[in-house]
N, C-alpha and C. Protein backbone atom coordinates (compact mmCIF):
# COMPACT_ATOMS: atom_id res chain seq x y z
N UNK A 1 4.62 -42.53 54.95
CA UNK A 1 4.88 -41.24 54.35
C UNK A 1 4.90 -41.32 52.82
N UNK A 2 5.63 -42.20 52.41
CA UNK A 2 5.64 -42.51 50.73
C UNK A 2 4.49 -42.63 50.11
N UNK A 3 3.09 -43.60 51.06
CA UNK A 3 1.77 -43.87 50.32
C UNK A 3 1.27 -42.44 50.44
N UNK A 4 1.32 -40.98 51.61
CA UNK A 4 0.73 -40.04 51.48
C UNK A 4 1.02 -39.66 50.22
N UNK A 5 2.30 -39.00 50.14
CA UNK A 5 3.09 -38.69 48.88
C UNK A 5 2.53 -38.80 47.99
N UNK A 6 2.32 -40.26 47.72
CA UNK A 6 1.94 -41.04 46.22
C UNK A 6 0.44 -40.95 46.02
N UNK A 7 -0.24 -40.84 47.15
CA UNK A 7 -1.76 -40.36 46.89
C UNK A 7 -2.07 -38.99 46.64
N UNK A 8 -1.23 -38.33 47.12
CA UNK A 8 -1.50 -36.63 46.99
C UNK A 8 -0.81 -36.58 45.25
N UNK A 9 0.34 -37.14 44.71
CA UNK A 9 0.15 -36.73 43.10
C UNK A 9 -0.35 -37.47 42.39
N UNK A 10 -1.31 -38.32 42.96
CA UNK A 10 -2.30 -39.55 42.31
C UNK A 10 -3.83 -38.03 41.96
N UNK A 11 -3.61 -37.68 43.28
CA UNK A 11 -4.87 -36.64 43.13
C UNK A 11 -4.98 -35.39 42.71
N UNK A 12 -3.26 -35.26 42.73
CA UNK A 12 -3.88 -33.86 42.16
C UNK A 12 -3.24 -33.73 40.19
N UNK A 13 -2.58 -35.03 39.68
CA UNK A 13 -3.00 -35.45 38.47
C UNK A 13 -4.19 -35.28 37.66
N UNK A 14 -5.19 -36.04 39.01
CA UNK A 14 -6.19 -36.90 38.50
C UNK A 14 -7.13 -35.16 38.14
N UNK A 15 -7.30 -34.39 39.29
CA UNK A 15 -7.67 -33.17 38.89
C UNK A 15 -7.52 -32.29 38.13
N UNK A 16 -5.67 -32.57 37.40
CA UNK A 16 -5.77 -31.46 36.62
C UNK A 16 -6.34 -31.84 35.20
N UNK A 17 -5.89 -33.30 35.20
CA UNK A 17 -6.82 -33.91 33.88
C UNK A 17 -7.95 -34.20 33.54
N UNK A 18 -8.98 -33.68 34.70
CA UNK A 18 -10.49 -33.69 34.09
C UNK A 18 -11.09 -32.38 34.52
N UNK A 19 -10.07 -30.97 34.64
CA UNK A 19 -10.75 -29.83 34.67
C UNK A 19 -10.94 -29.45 33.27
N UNK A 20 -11.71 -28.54 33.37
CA UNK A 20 -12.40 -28.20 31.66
C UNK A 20 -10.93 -27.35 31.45
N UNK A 21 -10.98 -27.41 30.05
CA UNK A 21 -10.33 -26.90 29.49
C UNK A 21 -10.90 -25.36 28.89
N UNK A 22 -10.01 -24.85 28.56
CA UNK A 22 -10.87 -23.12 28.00
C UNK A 22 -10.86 -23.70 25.98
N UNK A 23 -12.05 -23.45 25.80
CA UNK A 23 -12.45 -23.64 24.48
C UNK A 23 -11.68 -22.48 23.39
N UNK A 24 -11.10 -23.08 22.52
CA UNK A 24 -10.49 -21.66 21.35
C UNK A 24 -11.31 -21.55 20.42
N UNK A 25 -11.83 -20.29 19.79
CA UNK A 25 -12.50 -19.94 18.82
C UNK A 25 -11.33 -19.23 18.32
N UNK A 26 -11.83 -19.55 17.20
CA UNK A 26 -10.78 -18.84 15.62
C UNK A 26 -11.77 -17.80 15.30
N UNK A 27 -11.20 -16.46 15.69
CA UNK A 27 -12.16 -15.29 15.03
C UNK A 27 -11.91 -14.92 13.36
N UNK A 28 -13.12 -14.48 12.83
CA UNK A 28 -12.80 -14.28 11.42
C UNK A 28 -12.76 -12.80 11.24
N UNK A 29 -11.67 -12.58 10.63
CA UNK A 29 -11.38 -10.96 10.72
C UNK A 29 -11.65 -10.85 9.41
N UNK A 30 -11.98 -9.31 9.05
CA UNK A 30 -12.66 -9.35 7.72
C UNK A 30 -11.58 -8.34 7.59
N UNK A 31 -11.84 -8.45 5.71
CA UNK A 31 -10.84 -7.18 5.28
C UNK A 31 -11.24 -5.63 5.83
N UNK A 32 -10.08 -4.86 6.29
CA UNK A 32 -10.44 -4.03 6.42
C UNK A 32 -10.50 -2.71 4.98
N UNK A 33 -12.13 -1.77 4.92
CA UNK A 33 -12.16 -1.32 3.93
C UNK A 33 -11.33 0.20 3.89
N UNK A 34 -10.58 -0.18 2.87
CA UNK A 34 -9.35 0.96 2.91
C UNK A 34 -9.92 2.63 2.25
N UNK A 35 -10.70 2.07 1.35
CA UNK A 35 -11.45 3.23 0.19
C UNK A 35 -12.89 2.97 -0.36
N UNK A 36 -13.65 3.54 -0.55
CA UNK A 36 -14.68 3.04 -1.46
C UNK A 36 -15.40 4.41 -2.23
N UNK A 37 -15.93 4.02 -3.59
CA UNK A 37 -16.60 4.65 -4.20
C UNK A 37 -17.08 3.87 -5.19
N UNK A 38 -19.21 4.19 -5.48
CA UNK A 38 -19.76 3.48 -5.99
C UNK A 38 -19.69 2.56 -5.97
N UNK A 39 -19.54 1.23 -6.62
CA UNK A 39 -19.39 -0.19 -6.23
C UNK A 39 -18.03 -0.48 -5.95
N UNK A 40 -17.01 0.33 -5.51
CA UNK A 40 -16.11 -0.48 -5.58
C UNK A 40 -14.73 -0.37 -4.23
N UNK A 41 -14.12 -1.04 -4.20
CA UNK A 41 -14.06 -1.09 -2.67
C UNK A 41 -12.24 -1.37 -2.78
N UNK A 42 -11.87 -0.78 -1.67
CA UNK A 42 -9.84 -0.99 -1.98
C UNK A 42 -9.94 -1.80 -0.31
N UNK A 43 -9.20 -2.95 -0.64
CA UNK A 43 -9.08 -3.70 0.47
C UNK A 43 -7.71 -4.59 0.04
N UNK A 44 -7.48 -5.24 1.12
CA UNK A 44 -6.16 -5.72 1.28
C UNK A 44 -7.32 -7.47 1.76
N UNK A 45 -6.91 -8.34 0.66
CA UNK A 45 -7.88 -9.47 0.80
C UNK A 45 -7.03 -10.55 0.20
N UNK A 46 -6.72 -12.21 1.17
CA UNK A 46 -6.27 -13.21 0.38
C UNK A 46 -4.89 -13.05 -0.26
N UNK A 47 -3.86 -11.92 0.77
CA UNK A 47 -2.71 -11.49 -0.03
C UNK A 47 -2.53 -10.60 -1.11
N UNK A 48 -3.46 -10.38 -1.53
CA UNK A 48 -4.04 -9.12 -2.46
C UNK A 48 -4.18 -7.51 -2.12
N UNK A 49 -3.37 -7.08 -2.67
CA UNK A 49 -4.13 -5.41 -2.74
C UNK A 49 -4.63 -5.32 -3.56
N UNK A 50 -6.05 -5.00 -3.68
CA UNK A 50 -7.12 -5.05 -4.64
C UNK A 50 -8.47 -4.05 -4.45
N UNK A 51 -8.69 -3.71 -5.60
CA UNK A 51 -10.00 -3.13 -5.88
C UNK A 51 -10.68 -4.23 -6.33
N UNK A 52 -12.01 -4.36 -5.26
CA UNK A 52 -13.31 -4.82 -5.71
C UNK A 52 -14.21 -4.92 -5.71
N UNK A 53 -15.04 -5.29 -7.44
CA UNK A 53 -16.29 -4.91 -7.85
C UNK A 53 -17.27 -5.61 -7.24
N UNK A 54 -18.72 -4.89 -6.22
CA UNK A 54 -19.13 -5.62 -6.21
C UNK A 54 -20.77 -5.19 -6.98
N UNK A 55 -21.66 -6.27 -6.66
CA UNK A 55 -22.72 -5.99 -7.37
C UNK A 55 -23.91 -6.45 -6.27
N UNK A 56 -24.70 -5.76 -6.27
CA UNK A 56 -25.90 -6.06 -5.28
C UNK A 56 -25.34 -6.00 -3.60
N UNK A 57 -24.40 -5.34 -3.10
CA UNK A 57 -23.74 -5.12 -2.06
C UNK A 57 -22.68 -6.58 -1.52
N UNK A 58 -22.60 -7.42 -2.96
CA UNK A 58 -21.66 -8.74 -2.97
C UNK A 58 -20.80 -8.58 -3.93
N UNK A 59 -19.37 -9.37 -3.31
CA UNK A 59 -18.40 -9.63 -4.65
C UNK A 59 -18.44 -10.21 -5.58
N UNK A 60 -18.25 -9.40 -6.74
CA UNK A 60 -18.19 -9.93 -8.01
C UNK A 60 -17.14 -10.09 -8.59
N UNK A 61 -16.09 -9.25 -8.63
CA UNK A 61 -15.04 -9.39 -9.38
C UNK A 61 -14.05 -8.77 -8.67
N UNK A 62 -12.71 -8.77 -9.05
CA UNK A 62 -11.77 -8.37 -8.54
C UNK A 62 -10.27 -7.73 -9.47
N UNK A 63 -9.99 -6.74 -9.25
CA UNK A 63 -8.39 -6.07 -9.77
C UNK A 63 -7.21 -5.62 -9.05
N UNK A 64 -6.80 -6.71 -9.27
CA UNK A 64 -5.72 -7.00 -8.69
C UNK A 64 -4.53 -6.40 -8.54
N UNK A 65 -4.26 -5.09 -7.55
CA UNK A 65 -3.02 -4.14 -7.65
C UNK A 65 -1.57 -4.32 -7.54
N UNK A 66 -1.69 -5.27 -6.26
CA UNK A 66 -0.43 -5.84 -6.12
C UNK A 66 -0.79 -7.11 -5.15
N UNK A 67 0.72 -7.93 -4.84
CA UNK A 67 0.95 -8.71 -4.21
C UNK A 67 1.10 -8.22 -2.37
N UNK A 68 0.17 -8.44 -1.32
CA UNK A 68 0.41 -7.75 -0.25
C UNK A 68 1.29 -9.12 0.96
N UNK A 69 2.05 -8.53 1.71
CA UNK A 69 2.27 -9.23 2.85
C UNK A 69 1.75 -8.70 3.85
N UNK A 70 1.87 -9.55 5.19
CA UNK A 70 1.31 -8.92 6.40
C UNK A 70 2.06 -8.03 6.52
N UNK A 71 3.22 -7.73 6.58
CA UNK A 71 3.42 -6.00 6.72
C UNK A 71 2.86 -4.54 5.80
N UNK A 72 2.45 -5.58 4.64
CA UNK A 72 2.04 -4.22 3.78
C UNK A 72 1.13 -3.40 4.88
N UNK A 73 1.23 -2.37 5.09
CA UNK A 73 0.26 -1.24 5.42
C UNK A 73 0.22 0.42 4.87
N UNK A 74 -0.97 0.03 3.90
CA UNK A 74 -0.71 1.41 2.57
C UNK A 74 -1.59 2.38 3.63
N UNK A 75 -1.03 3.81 3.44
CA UNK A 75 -2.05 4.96 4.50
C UNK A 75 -2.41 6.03 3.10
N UNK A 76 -2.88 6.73 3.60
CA UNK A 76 -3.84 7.68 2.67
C UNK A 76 -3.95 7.43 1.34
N UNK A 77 -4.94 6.11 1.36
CA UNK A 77 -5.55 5.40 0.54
C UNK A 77 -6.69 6.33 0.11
N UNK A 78 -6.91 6.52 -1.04
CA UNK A 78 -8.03 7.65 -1.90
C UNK A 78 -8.74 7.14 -3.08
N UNK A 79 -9.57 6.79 -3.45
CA UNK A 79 -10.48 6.28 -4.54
C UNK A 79 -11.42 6.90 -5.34
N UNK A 80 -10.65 7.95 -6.61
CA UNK A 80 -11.98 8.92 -6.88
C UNK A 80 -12.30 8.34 -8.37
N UNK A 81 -13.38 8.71 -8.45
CA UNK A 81 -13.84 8.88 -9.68
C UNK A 81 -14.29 10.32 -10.46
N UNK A 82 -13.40 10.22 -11.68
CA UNK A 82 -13.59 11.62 -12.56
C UNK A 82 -14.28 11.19 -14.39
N UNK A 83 -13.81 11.99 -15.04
CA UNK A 83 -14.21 11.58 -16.27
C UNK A 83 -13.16 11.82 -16.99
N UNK A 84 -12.58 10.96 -18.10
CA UNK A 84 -11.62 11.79 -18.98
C UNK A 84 -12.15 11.08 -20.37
N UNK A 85 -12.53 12.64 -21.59
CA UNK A 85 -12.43 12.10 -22.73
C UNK A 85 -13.66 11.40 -22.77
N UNK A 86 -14.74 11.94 -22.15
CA UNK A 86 -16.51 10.72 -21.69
C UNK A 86 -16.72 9.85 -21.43
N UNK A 87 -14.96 9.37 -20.47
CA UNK A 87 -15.22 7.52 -20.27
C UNK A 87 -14.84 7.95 -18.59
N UNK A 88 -15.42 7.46 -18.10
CA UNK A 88 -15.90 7.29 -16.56
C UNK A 88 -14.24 6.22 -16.34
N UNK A 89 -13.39 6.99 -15.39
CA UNK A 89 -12.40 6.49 -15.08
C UNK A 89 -12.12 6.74 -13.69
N UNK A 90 -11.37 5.94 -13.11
CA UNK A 90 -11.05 5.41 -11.70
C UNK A 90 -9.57 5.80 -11.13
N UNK A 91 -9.51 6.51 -9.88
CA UNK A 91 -7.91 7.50 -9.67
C UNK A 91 -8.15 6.22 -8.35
N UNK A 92 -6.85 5.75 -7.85
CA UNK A 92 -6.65 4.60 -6.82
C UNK A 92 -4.93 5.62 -6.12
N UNK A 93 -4.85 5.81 -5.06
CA UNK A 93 -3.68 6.60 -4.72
C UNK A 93 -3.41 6.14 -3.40
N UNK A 94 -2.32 5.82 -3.12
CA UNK A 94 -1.85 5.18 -1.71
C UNK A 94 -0.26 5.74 -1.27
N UNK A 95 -0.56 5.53 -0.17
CA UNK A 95 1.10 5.61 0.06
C UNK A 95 1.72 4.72 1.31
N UNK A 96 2.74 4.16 0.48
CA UNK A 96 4.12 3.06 1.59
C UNK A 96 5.20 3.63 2.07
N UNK A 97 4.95 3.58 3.66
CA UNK A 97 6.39 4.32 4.36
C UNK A 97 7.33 2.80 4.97
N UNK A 98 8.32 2.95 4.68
CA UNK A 98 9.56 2.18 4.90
C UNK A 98 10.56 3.02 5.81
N UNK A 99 11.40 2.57 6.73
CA UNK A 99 12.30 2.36 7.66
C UNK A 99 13.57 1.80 7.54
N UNK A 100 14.59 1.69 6.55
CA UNK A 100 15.78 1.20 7.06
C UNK A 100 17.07 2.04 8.31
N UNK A 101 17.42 0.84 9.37
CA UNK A 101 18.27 1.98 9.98
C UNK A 101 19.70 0.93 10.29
N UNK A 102 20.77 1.15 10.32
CA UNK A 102 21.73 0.66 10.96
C UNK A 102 22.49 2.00 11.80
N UNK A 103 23.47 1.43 12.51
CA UNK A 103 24.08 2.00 13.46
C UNK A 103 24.58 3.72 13.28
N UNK A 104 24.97 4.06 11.55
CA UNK A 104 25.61 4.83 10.74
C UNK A 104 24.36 5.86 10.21
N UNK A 105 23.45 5.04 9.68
CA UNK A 105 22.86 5.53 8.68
C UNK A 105 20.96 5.25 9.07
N UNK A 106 20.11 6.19 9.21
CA UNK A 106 18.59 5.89 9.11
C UNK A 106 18.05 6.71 7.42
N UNK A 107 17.35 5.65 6.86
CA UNK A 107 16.43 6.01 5.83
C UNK A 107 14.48 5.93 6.17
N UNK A 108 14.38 7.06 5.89
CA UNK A 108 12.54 7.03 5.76
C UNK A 108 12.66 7.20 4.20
N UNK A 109 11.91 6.28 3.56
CA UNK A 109 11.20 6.21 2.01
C UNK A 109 9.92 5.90 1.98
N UNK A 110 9.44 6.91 1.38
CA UNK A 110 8.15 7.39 1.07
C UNK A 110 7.85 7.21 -0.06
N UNK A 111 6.96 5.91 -0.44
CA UNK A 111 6.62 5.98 -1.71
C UNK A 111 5.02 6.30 -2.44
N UNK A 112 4.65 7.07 -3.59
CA UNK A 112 3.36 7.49 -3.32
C UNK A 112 2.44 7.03 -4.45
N UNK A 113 1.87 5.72 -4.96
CA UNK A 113 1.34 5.58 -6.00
C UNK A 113 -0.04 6.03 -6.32
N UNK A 114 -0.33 6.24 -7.63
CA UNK A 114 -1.26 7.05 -8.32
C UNK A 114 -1.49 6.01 -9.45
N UNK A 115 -2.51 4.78 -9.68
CA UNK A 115 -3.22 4.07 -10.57
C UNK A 115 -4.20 4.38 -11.24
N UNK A 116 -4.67 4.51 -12.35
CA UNK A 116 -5.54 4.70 -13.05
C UNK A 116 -6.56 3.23 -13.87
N UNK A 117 -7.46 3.65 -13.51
CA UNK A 117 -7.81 2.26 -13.78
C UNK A 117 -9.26 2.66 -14.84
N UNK A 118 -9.78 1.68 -15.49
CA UNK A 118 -11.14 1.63 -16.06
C UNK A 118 -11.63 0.24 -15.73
N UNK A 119 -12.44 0.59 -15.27
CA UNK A 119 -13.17 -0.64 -14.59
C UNK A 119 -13.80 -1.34 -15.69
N UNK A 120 -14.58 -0.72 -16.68
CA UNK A 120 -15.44 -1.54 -17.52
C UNK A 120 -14.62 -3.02 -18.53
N UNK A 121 -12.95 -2.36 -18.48
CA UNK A 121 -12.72 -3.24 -19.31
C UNK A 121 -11.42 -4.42 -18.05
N UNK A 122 -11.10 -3.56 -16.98
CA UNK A 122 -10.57 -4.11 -15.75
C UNK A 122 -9.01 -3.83 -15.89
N UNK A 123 -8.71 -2.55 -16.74
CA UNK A 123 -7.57 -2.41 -16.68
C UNK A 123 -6.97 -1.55 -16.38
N UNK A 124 -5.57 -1.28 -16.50
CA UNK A 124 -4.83 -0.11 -15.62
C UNK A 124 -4.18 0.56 -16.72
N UNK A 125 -5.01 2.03 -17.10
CA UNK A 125 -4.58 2.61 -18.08
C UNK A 125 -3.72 3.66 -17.92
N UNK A 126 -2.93 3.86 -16.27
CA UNK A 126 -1.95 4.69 -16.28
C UNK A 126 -1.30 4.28 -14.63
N UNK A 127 0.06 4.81 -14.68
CA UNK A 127 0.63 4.48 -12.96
C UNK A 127 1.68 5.65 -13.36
N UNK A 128 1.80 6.06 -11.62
CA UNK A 128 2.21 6.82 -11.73
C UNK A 128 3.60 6.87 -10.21
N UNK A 129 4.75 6.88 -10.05
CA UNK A 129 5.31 6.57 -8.23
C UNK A 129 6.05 7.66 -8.32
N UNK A 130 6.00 8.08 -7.10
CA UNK A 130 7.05 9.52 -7.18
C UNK A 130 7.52 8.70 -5.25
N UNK A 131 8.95 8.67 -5.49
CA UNK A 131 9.72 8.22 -4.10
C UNK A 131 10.57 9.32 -3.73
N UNK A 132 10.16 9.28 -2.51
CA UNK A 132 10.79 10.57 -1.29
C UNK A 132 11.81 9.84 -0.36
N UNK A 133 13.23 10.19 -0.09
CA UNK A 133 13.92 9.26 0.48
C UNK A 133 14.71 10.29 1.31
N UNK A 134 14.30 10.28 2.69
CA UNK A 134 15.18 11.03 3.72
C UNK A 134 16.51 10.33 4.57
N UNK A 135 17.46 11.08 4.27
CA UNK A 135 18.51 10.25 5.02
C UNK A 135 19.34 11.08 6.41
N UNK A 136 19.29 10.55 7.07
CA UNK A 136 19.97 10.88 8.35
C UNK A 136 21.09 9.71 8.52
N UNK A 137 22.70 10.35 8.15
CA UNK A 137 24.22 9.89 8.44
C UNK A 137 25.03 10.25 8.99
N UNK A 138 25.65 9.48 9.78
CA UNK A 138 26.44 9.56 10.48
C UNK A 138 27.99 9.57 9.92
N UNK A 139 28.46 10.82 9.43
CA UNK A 139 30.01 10.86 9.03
C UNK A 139 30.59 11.04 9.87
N UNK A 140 32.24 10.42 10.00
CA UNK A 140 33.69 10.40 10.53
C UNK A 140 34.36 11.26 9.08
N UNK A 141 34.89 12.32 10.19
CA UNK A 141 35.49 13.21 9.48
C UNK A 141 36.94 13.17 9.31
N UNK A 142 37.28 12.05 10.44
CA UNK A 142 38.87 11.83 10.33
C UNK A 142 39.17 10.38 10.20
N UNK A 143 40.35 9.86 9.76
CA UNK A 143 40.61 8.23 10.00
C UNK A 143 40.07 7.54 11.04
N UNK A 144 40.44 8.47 11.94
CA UNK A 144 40.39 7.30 13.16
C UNK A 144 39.43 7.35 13.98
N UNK A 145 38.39 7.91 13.57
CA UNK A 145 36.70 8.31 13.76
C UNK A 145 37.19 8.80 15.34
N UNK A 146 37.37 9.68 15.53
CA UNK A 146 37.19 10.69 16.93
C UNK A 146 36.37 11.64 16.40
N UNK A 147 36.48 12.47 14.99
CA UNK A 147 35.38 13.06 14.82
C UNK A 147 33.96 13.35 13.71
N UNK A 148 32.90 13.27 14.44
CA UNK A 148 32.00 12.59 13.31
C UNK A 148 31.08 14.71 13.38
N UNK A 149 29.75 14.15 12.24
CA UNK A 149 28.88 15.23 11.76
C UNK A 149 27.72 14.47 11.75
N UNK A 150 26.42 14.74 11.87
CA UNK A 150 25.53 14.05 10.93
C UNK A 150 24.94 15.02 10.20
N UNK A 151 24.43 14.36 9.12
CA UNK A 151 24.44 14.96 7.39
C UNK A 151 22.75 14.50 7.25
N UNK A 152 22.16 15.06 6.77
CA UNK A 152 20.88 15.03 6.15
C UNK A 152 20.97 15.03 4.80
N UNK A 153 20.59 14.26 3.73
CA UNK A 153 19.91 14.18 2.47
C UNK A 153 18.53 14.14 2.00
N UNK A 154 18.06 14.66 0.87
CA UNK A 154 16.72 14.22 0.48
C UNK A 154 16.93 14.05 -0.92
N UNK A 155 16.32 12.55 -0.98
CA UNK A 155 16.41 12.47 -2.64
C UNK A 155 15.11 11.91 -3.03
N UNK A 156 14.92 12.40 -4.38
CA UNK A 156 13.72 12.50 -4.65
C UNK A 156 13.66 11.39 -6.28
N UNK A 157 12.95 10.57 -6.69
CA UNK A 157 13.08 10.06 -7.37
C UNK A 157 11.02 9.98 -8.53
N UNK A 158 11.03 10.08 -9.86
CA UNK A 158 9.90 9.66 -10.67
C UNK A 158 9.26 11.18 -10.31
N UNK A 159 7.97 11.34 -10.60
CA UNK A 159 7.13 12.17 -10.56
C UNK A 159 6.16 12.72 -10.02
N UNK A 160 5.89 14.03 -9.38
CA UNK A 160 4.46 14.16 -8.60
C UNK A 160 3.62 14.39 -9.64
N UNK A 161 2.41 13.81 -9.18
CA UNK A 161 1.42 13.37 -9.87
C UNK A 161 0.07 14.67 -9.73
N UNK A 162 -0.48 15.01 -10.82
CA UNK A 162 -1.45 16.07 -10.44
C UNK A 162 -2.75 15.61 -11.85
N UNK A 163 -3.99 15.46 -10.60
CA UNK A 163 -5.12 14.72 -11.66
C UNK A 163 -6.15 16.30 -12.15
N UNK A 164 -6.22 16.55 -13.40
CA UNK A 164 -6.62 17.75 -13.83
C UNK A 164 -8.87 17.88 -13.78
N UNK A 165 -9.33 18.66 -13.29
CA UNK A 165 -10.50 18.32 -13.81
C UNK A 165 -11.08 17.82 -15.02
N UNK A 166 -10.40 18.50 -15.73
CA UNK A 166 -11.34 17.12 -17.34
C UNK A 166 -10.71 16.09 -17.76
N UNK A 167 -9.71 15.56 -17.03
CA UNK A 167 -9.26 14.29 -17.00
C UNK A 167 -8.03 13.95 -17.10
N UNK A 168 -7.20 15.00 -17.29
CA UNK A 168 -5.61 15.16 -18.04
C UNK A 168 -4.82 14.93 -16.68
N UNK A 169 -3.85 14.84 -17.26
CA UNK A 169 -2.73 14.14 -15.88
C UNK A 169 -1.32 14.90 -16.21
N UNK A 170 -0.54 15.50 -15.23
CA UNK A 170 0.25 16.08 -15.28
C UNK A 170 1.44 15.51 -14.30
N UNK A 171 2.69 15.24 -14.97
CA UNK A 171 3.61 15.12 -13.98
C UNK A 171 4.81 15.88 -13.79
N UNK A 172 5.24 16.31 -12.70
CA UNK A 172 6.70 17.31 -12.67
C UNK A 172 7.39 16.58 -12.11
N UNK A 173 8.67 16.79 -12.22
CA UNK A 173 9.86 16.61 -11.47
C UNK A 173 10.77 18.19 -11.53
N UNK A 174 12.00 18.22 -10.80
CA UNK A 174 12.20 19.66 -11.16
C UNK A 174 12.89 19.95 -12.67
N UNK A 175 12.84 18.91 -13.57
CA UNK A 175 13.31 19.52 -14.49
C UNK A 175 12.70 19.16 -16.09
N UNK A 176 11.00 18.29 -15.52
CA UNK A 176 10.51 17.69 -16.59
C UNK A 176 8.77 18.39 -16.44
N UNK A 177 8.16 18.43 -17.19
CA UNK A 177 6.84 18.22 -16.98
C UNK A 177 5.97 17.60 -18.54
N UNK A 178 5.36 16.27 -17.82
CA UNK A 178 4.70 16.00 -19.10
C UNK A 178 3.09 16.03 -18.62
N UNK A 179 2.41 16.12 -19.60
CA UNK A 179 0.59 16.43 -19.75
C UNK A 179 0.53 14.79 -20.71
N UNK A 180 -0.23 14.38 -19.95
CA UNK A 180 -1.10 13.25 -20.36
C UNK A 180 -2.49 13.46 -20.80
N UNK A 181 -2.89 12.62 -21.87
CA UNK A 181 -4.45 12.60 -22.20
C UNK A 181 -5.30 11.85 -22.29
N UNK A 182 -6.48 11.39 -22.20
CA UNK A 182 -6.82 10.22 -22.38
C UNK A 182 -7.35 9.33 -23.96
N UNK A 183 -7.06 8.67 -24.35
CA UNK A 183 -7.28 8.44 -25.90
C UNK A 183 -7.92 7.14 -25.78
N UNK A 184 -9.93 7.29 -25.85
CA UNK A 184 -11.06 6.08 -25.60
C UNK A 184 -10.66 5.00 -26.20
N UNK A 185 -10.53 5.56 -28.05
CA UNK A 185 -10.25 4.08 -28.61
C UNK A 185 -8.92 3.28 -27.96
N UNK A 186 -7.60 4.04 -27.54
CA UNK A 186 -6.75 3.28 -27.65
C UNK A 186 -6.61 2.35 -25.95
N UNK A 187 -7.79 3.50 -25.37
CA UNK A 187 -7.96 3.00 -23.97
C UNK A 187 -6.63 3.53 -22.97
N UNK A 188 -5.93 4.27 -23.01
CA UNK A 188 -4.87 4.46 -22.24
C UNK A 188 -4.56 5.78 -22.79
N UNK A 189 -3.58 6.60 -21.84
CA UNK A 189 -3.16 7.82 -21.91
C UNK A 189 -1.79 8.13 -22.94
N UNK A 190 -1.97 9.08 -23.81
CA UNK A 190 -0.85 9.38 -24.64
C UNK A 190 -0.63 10.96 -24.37
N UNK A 191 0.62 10.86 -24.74
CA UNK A 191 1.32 11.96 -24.34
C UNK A 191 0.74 13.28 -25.33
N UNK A 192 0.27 14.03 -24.49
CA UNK A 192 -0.33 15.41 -25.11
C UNK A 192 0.40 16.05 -26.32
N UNK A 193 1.34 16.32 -26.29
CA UNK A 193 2.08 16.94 -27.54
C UNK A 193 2.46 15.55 -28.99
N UNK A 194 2.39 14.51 -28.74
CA UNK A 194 1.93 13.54 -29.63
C UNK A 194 0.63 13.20 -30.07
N UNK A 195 0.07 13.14 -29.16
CA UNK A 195 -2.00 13.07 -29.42
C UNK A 195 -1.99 14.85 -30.95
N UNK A 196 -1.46 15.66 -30.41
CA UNK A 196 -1.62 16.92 -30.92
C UNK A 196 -1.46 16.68 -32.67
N UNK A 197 -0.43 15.97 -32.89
CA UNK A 197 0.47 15.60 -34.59
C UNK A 197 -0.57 15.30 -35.35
């Protein structure tokens, strides 16, 4: 009985160690393209959020927006091109939704950036974040929490952003509004009622 035994896990060893094995391929996932206009392309590449230039339908260069992790996931990603001031300039606009929740308290923050860029010289001649922050809390209305409410907040933080047809940039909040302009030589936007002096 012992030699059956000992031949039956002699054999079925011996089988499992010379069946094929299943082969692994490493698939190559490519960036996915978030935006594009004319040569230039918004992708999430190498840890990078980046616009990049390419040339002849290949990469050439790259501008570098931010630092991304695998959770980054930016949604209504937009890439236009307008003119301000006769220099061919670049609008990059995204937005990051966040989640904090504990037992008491849930936050949605909404954050919405607006980059300005000029490609020819590779720089970022304006930014712009306006953050939306919804809160849903849970208050105790007495010491000894028998009775609670929940409370809604919205707070609103920086500026909404509004891109003008001939190139001007406007931002509100409810108690500010400034007009931006574009100024070639200095390469970046100055504030309209100063450009004016």
């Amino acid at each position: 009985m012992k030699k059956i035994i000992l031949i039956l896990l002699i054999s079925i060893y011996s089988v499992s160690s010379f069946s094929q094995k299943k082969k692994t391929t490493k698939a190559v996932i490519a960036s996915p393209v978030l935006a594009k206009v004319d040569n230039l392309v918004v992708e999430v590449k190498s840890g990078s959020f980046q616009l990049t230039i390419n040339e002849n339908g290949k990469p050439k260069d790259a501008i570098i927006v931010k630092a991304a992790d695998a959770k980054f996931t930016p949604t209504d990603c937009k890439l236009v091109s307008f003119k301000a001031s006769g220099a061919t300039l670049y609008m990059l606009s995204w937005t990051e939704k966040y989640q904090t929740k504990t037992d008491l308290k849930t936050e949605d923050i909404t954050t919405i950036y607006s980059n300005v860029y000029d490609i020819a010289t590779k720089k970022q001649v304006f930014y712009n974040t306006q953050l939306t922050n919804h809160i849903v809390e849970k208050v105790f209305l007495d010491r000894l929490k028998n009775a609670s409410e929940t409370q809604e907040k919205m707070r609103r933080e920086g500026f909404e952003f509004f891109l003008n047809p001939d190139g001007t940039i406007i931002q509100k909040n409810k108690t500010q509004e400034n007009k931006w302009v574009y100024d070639v030589s200095k390469m970046e936007y100055l504030d309209a009622k100063k450009k004016k002096k």
